[in-house]
N, C-alpha and C. Protein backbone atom coordinates (compact mmCIF):
# COMPACT_ATOMS: atom_id res chain seq x y z
N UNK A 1 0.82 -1.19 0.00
CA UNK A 1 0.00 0.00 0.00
C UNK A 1 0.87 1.25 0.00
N UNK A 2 2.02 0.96 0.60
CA UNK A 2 3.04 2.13 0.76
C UNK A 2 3.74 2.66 -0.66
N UNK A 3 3.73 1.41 -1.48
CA UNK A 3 4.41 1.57 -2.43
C UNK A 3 3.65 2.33 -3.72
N UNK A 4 2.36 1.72 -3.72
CA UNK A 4 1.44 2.23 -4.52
C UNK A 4 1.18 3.70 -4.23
N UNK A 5 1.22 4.22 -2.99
CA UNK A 5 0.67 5.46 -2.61
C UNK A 5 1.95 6.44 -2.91
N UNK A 6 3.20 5.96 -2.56
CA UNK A 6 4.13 6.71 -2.92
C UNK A 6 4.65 6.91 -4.59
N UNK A 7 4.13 5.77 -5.29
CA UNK A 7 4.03 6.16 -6.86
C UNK A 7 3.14 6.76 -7.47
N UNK A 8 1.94 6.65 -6.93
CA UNK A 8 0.49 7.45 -6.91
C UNK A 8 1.02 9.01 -7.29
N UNK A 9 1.73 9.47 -5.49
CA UNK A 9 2.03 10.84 -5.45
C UNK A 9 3.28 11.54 -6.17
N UNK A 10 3.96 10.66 -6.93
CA UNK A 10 5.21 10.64 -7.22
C UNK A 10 4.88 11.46 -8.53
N UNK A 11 3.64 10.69 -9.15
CA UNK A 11 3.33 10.84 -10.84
C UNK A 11 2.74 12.07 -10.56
N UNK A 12 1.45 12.58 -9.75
CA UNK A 12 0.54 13.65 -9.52
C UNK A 12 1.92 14.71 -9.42
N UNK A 13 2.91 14.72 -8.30
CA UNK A 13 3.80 15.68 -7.87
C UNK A 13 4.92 15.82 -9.09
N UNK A 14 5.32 15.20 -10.12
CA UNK A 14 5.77 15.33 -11.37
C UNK A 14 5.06 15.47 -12.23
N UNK A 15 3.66 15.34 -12.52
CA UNK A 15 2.63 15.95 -13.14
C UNK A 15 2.90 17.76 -13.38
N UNK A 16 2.59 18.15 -12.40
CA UNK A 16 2.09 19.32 -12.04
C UNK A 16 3.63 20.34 -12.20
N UNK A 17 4.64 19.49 -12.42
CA UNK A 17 5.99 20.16 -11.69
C UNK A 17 6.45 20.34 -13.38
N UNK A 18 5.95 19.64 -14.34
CA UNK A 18 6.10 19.44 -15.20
C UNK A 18 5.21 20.44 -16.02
N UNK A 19 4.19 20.70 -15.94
CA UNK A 19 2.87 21.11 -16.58
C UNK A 19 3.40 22.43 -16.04
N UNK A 20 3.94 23.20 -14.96
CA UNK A 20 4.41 24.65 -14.36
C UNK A 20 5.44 24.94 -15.35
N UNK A 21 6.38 23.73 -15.86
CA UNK A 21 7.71 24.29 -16.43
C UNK A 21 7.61 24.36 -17.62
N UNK A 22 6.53 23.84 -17.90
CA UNK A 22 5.86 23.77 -19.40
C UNK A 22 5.40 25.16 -19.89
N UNK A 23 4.02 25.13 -19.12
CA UNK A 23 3.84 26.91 -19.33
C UNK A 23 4.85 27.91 -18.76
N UNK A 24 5.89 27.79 -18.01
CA UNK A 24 7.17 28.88 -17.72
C UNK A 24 8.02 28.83 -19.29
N UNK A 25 8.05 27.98 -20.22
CA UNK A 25 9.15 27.97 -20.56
C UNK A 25 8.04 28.14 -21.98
N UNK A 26 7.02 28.09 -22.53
CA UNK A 26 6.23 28.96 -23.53
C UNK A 26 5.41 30.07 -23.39
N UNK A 27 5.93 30.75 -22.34
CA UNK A 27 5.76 31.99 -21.76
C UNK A 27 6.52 32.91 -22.36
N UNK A 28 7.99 32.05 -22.21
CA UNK A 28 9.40 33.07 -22.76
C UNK A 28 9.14 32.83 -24.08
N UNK A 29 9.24 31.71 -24.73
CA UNK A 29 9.72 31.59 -26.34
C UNK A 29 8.15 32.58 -27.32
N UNK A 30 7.16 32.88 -26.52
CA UNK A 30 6.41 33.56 -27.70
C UNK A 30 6.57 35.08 -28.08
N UNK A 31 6.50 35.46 -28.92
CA UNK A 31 6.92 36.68 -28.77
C UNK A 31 5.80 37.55 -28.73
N UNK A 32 5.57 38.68 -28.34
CA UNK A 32 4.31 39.60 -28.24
C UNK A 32 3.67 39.80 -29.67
N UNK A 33 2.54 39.60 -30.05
CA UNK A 33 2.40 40.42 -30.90
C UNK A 33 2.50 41.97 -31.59
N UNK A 34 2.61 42.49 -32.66
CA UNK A 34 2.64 43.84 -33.07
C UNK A 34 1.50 44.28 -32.44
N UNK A 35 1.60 45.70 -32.55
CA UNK A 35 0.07 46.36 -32.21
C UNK A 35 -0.40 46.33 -33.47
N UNK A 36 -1.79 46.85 -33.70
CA UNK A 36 -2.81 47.14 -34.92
C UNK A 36 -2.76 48.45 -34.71
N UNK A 37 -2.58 49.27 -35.83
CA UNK A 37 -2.88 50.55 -36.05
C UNK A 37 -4.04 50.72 -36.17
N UNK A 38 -4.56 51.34 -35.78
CA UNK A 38 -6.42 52.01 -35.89
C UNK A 38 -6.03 52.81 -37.18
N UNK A 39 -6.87 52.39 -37.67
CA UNK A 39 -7.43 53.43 -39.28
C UNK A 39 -8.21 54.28 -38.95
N UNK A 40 -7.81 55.43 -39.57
CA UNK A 40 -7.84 56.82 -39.17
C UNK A 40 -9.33 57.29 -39.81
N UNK A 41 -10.17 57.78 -38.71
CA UNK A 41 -11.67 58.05 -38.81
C UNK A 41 -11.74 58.91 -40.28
N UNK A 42 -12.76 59.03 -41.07
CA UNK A 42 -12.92 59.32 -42.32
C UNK A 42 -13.50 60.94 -41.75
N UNK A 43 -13.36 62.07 -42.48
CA UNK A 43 -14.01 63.55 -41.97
C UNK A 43 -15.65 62.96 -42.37
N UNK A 44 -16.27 63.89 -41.60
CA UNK A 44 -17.86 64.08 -41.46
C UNK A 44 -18.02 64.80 -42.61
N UNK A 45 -19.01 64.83 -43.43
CA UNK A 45 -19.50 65.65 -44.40
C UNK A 45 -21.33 65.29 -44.31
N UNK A 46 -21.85 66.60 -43.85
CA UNK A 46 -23.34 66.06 -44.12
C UNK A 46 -23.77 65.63 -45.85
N UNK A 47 -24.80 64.81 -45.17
CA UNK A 47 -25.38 64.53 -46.82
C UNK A 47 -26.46 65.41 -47.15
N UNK A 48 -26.47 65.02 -48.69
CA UNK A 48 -27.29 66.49 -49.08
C UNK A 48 -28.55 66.13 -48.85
N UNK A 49 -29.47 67.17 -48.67
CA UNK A 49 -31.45 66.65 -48.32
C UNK A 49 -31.78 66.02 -49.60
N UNK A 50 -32.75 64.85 -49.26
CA UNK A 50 -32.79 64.70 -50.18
C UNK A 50 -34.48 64.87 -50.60
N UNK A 51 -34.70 64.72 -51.69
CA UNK A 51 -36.59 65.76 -51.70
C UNK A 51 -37.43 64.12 -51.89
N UNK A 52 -38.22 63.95 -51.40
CA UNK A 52 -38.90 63.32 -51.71
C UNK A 52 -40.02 62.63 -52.77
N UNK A 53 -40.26 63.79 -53.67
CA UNK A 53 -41.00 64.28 -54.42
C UNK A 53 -40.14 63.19 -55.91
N UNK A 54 -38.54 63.22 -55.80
CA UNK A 54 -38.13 62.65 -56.45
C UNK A 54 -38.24 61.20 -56.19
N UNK A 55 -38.44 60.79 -55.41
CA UNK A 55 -38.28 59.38 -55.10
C UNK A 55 -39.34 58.19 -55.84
N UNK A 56 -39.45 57.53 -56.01
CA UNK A 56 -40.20 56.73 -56.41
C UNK A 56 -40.57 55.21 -55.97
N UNK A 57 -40.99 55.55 -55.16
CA UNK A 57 -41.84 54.52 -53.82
C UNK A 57 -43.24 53.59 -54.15
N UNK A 58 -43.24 53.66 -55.56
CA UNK A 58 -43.78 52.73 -55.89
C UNK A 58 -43.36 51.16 -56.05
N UNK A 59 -44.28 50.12 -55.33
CA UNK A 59 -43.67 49.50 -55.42
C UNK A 59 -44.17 48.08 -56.51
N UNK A 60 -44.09 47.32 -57.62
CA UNK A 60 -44.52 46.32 -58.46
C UNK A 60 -45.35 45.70 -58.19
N UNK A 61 -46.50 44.99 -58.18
CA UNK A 61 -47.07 44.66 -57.74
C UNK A 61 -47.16 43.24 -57.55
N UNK A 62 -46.87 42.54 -56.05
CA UNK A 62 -46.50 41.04 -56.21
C UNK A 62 -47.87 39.66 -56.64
N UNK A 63 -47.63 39.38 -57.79
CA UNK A 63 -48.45 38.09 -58.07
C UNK A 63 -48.20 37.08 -57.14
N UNK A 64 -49.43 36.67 -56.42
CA UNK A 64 -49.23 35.53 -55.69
C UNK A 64 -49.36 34.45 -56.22
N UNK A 65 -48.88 33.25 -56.27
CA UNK A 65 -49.31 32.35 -56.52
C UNK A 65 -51.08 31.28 -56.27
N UNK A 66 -51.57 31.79 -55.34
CA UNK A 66 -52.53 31.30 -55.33
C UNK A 66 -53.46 29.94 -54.53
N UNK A 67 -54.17 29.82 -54.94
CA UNK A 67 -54.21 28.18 -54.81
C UNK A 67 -54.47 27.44 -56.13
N UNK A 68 -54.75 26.28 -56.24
CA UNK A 68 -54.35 25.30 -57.13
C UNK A 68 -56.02 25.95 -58.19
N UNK A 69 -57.26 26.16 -58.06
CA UNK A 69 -58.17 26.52 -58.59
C UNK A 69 -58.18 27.84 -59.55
N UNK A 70 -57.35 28.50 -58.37
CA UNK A 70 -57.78 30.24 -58.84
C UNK A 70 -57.30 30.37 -60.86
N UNK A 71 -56.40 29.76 -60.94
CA UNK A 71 -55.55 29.69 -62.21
C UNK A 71 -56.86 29.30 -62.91
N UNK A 72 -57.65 28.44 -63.12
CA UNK A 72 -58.37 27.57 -63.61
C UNK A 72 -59.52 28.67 -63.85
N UNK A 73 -60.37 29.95 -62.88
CA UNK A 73 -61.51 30.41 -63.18
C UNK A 73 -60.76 31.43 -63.60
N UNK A 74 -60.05 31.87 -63.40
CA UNK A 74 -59.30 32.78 -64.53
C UNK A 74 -59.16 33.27 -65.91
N UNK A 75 -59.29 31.60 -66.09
CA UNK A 75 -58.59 31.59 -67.60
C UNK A 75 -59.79 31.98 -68.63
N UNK A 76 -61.15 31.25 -67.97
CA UNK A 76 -62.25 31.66 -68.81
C UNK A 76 -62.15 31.43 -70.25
């Protein structure tokens, strides 16, 4: 029981001792990344009004499909 318990703690306590020196030692080798330059805000310019009067807000008019009959008294 002694033996088992002391190999038990042997592996857990070299586990961990291992897994610390692991992340210590790819801590050093990465190197920082660059910074990102921020792209430089574009100037404000209002937009021009625009009139409504020009617009054309009409909109096509959607054909539905139907049901399977409507086609049929239609056709006449």
């Amino acid at each position: 029981m002694t033996v088992a318990a002391s190999i038990l703690l042997a592996a857990v306590v070299g586990g961990v001792i291992f897994v610390l020196l692991d992340s210590w030692q790819r801590r050093d080798s990465t190197p920082a990344p660059p910074p990102v330059a921020k792209p430089e805000p574009k100037p404000w310019r209002p937009e021009p009004p625009r009139r409504t009067w020009d617009l054309d807000d009409r909109r096509e008019p959607v054909e539905t499909p139907g049901s399977l009959w409507s086609g049929w008294a239609a056709r006449r």
